[in-house]
Protein backbone atom coordinates (compact mmCIF):
# COMPACT_ATOMS: atom_id res chain seq x y z
CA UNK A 1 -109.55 59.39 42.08
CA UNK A 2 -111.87 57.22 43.88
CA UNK A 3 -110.47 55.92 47.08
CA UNK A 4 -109.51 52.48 47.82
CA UNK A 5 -111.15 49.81 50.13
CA UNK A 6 -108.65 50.74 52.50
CA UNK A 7 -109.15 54.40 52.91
CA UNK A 8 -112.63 54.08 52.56
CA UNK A 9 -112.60 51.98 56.15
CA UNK A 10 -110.12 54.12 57.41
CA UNK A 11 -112.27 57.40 56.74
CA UNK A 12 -114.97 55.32 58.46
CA UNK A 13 -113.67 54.94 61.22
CA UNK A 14 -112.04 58.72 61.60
CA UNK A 15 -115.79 59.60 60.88
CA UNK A 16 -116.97 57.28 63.61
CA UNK A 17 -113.88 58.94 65.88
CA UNK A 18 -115.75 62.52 65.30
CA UNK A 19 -118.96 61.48 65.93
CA UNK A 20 -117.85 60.10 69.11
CA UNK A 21 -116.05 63.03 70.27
CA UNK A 22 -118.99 65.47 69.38
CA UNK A 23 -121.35 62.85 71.04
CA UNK A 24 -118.52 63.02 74.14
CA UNK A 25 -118.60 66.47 74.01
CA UNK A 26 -122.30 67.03 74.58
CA UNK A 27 -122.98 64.20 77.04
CA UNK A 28 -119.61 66.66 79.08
CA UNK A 29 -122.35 69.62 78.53
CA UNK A 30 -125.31 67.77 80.52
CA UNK A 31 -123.43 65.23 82.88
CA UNK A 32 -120.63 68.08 83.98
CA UNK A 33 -122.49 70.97 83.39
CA UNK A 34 -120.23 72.77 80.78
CA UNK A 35 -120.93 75.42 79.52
CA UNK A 36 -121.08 75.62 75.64
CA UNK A 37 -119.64 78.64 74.92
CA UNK A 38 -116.90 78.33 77.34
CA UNK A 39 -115.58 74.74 75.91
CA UNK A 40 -116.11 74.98 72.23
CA UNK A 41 -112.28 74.62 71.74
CA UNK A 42 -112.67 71.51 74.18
CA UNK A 43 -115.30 69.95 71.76
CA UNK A 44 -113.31 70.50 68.66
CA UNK A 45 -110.40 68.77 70.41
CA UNK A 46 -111.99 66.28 71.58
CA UNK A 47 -113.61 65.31 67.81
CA UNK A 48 -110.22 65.78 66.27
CA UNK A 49 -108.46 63.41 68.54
CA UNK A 50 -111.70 60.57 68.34
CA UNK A 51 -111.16 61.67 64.46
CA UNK A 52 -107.40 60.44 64.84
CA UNK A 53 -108.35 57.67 66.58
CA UNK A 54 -111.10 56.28 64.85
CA UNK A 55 -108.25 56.56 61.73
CA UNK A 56 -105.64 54.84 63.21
CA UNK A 57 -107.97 52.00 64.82
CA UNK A 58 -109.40 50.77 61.82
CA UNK A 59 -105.60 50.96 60.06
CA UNK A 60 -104.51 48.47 62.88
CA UNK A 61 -107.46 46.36 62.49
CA UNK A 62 -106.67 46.40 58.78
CA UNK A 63 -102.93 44.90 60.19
CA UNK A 64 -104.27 42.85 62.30
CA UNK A 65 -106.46 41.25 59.81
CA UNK A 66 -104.40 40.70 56.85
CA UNK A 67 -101.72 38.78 59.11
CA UNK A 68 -104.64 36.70 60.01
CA UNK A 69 -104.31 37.38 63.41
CA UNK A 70 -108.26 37.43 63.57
CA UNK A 71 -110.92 35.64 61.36
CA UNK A 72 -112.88 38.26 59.69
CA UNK A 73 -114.91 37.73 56.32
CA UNK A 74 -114.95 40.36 53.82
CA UNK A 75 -116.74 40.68 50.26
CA UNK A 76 -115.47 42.07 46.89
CA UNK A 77 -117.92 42.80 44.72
CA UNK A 78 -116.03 41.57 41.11
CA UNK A 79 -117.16 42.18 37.47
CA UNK A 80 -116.86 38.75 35.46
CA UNK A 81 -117.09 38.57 31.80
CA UNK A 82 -120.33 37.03 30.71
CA UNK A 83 -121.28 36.84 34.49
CA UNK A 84 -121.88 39.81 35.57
CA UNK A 85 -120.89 41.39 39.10
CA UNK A 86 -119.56 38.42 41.31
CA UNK A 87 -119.18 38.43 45.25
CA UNK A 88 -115.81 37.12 46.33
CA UNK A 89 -115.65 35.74 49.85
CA UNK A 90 -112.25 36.98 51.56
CA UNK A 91 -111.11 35.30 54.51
CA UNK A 92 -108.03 36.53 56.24
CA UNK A 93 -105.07 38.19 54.90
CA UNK A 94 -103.16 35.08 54.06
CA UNK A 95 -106.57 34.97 51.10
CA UNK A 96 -105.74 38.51 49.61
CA UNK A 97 -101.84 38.02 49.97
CA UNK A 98 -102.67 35.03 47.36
CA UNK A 99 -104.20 37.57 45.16
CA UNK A 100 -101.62 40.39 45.07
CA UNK A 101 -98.75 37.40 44.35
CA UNK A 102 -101.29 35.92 41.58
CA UNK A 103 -101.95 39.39 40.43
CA UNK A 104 -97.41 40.05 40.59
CA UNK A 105 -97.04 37.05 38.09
CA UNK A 106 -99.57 37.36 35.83
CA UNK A 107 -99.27 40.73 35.01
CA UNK A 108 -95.60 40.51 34.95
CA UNK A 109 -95.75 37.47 31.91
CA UNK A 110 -97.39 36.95 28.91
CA UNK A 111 -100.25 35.53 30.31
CA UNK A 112 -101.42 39.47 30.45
CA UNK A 113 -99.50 40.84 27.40
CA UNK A 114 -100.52 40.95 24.09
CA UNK A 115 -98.52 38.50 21.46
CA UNK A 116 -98.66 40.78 18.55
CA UNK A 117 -98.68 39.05 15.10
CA UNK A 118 -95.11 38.40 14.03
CA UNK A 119 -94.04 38.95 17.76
CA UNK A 120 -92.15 35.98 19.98
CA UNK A 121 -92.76 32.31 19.71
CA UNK A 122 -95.93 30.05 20.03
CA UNK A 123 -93.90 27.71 22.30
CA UNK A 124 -92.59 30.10 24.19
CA UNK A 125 -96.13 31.48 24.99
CA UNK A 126 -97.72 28.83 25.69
CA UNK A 127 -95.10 27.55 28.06
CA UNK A 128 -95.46 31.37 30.15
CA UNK A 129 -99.14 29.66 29.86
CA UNK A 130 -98.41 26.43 31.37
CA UNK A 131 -95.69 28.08 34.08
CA UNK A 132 -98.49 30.10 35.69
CA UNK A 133 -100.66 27.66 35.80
CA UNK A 134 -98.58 25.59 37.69
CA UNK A 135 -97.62 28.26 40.04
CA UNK A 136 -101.08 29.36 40.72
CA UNK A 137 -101.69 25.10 41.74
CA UNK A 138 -98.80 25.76 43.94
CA UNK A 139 -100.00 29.15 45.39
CA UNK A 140 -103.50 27.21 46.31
CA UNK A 141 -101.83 24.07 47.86
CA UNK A 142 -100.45 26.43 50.42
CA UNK A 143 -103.14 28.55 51.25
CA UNK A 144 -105.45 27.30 54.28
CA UNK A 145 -108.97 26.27 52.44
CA UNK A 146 -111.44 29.10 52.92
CA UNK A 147 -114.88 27.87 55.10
CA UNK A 148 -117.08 26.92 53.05
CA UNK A 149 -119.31 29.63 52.32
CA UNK A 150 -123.49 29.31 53.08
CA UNK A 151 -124.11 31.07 50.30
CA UNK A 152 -123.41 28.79 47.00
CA UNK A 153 -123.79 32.06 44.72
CA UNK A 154 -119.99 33.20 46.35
CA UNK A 155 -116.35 32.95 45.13
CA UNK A 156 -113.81 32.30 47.09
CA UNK A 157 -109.94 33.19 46.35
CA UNK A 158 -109.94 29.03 45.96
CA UNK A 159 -112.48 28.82 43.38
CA UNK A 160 -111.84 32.23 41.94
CA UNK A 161 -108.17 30.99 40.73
CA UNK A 162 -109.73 27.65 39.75
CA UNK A 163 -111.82 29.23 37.50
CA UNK A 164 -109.54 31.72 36.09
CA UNK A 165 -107.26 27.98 35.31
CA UNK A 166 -109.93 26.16 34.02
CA UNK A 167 -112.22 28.60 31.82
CA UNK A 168 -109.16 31.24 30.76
CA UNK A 169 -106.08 28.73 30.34
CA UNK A 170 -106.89 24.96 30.34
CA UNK A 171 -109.02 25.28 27.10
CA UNK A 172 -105.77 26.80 25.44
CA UNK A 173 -103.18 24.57 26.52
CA UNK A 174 -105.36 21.63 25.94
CA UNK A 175 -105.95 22.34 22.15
CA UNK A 176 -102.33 23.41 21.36
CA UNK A 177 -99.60 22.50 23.50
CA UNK A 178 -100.17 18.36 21.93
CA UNK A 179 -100.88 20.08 18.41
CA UNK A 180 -97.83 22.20 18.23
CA UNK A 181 -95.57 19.21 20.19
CA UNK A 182 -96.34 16.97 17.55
CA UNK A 183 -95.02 19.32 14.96
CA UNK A 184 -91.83 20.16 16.63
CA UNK A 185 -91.07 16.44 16.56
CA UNK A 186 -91.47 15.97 13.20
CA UNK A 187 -88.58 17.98 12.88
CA UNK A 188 -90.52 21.40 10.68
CA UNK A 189 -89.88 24.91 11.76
CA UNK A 190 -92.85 26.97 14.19
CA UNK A 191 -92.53 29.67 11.43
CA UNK A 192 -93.95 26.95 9.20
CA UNK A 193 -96.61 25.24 10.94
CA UNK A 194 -99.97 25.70 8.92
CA UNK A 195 -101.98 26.15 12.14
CA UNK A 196 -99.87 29.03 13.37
CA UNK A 197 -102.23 31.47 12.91
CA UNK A 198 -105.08 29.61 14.48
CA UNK A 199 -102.97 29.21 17.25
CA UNK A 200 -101.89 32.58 17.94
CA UNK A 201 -105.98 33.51 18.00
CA UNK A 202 -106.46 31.26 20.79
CA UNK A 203 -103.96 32.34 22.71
CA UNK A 204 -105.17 36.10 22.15
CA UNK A 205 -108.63 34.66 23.32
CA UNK A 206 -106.96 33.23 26.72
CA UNK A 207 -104.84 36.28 27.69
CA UNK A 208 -108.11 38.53 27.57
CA UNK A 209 -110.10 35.64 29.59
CA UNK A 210 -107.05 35.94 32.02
CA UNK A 211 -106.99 39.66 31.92
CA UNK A 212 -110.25 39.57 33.24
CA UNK A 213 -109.26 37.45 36.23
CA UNK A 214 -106.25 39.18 37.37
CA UNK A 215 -108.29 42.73 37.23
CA UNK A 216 -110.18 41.18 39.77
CA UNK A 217 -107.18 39.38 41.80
CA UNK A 218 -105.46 43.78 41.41
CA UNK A 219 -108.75 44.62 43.38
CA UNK A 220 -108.75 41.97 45.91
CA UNK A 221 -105.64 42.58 46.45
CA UNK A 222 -106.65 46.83 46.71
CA UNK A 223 -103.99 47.87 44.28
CA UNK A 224 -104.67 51.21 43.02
CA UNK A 225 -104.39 53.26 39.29
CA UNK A 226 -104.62 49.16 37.76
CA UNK A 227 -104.91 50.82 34.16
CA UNK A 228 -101.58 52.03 34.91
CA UNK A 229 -100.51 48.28 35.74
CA UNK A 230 -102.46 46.23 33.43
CA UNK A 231 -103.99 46.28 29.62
CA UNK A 232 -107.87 47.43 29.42
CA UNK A 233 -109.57 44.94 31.16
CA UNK A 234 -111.94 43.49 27.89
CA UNK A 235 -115.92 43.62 28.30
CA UNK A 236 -116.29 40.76 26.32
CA UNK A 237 -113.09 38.11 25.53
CA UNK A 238 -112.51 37.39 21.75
CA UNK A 239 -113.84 33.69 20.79
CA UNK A 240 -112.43 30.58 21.16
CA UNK A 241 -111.25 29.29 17.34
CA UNK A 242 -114.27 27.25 15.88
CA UNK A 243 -113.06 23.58 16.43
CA UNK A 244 -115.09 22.70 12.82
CA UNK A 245 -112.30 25.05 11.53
CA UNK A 246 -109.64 23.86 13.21
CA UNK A 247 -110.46 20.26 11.95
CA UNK A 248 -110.70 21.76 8.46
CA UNK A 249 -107.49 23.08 8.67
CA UNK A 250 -105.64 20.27 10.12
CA UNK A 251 -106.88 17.63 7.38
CA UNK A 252 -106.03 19.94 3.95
């Protein structure tokens, strides 16, 4: 199991630790005049305890950090759907805290679970839809802005949720939350509404465009085993429903 962004800086810096102690160690040999075979067991002590250290100082900095107690800019390589591998600027702890809540409510609603045929209601969907995206508007008006970063080709947490509204849910909502309002009003049943099925394809299209997101916001946020948590993350989301069909349907 390959290790997380965490342990990899801890094991780092307990690598660091040994070197130090070895290098310790042998500077003790010239500057003191040890002898080597006399304080072997003094060089493996001292490169277990700079081991332990190293370990346990790059743990607190890791505390330290994500309670944004310092600045410190970090980058998470991403995979993005029809993008390729992204770089997402991470700023401070308050940054990946964002994520792991984004990443608790999305894969906790329907906006990451499949809406099997026959399954649950088109309303009730796309109001899970419209619920997230308002939380994730809230989420962003409290986080402190990111600096801007020099480099235009990078994400931020900011810009990474934007996009994840306005490319994986806003296209959705837009097309069918007015379409399938103006039905309900008129009094007919959802079970009978002619574009039902259209509907329901769209919405499969927008949970896998999500999907894709909040795989990214599980490794910002350095959650491990995520295709324990989440669905397969898609390579490539199904299509949006052709609007020439959609217009089709919607005048016969």
């Amino acid at each position: 199991m390959p290790f997380s962004h965490r342990h990899q800086q801890a094991l780092i810096g307990a690598v660091l630790g040994l070197v130090i102690g070895l290098g310790s160690f042998l500077a003790a040999l010239f500057v003191a005049d040890w002898s080597w075979g006399g304080n072997a067991a003094r060089g493996v002590v001292l490169m277990m305890v700079g081991g332990v250290i190293g370990w346990y100082l790059a743990e607190v900095s890791r505390w330290v950090r994500s309670r944004g107690l310092i600045s410190h800019i970090e980058l998470v390589p991403i995979p993005l759907a029809g993008v390729g591998q992204i770089n997402l600027k991470l700023a401070g702890g308050g940054h990946r805290q964002t994520a792991w809540t984004l990443f608790v409510e999305a894969g906790t609603r329907i906006v990451t679970q499949e809406l099997r045929p026959g399954d649950g209601l088109l309303r009730e969907a796309l109001t899970s839809y419209y619920g997230f995206f308002e939380l994730v508007r809230k989420q962003l008006l409290a986080l402190r802005p990111s600096p801007i970063p020099a480099d235009e080709s990078l994400l931020t947490v900011e810009s990474y949720a934007f996009s994840m509204l306005n490319e994986a849910l806003r296209p959705c909502l837009a097309r069918w939350h007015p379409r399938l309002s103006r039905w309900e009003k008129s009094g007919n049943n959802e079970e009978d509404w002619p574009l039902a099925d259209l509907c329901r394809q769209d919405i499969e299209a927008a949970r896998q465009r999500a999907l894709i997101y909040v795989w990214g916001l599980g490794q910002v946020a350095e959650i491990g085993n995520l295709h324990h948590l989440l669905p397969p993350r898609p390579d490539s989301p199904q299509p949006w429903v052709d609007y020439e069909l959609l217009r089709k349907r919607e005048q016969s």
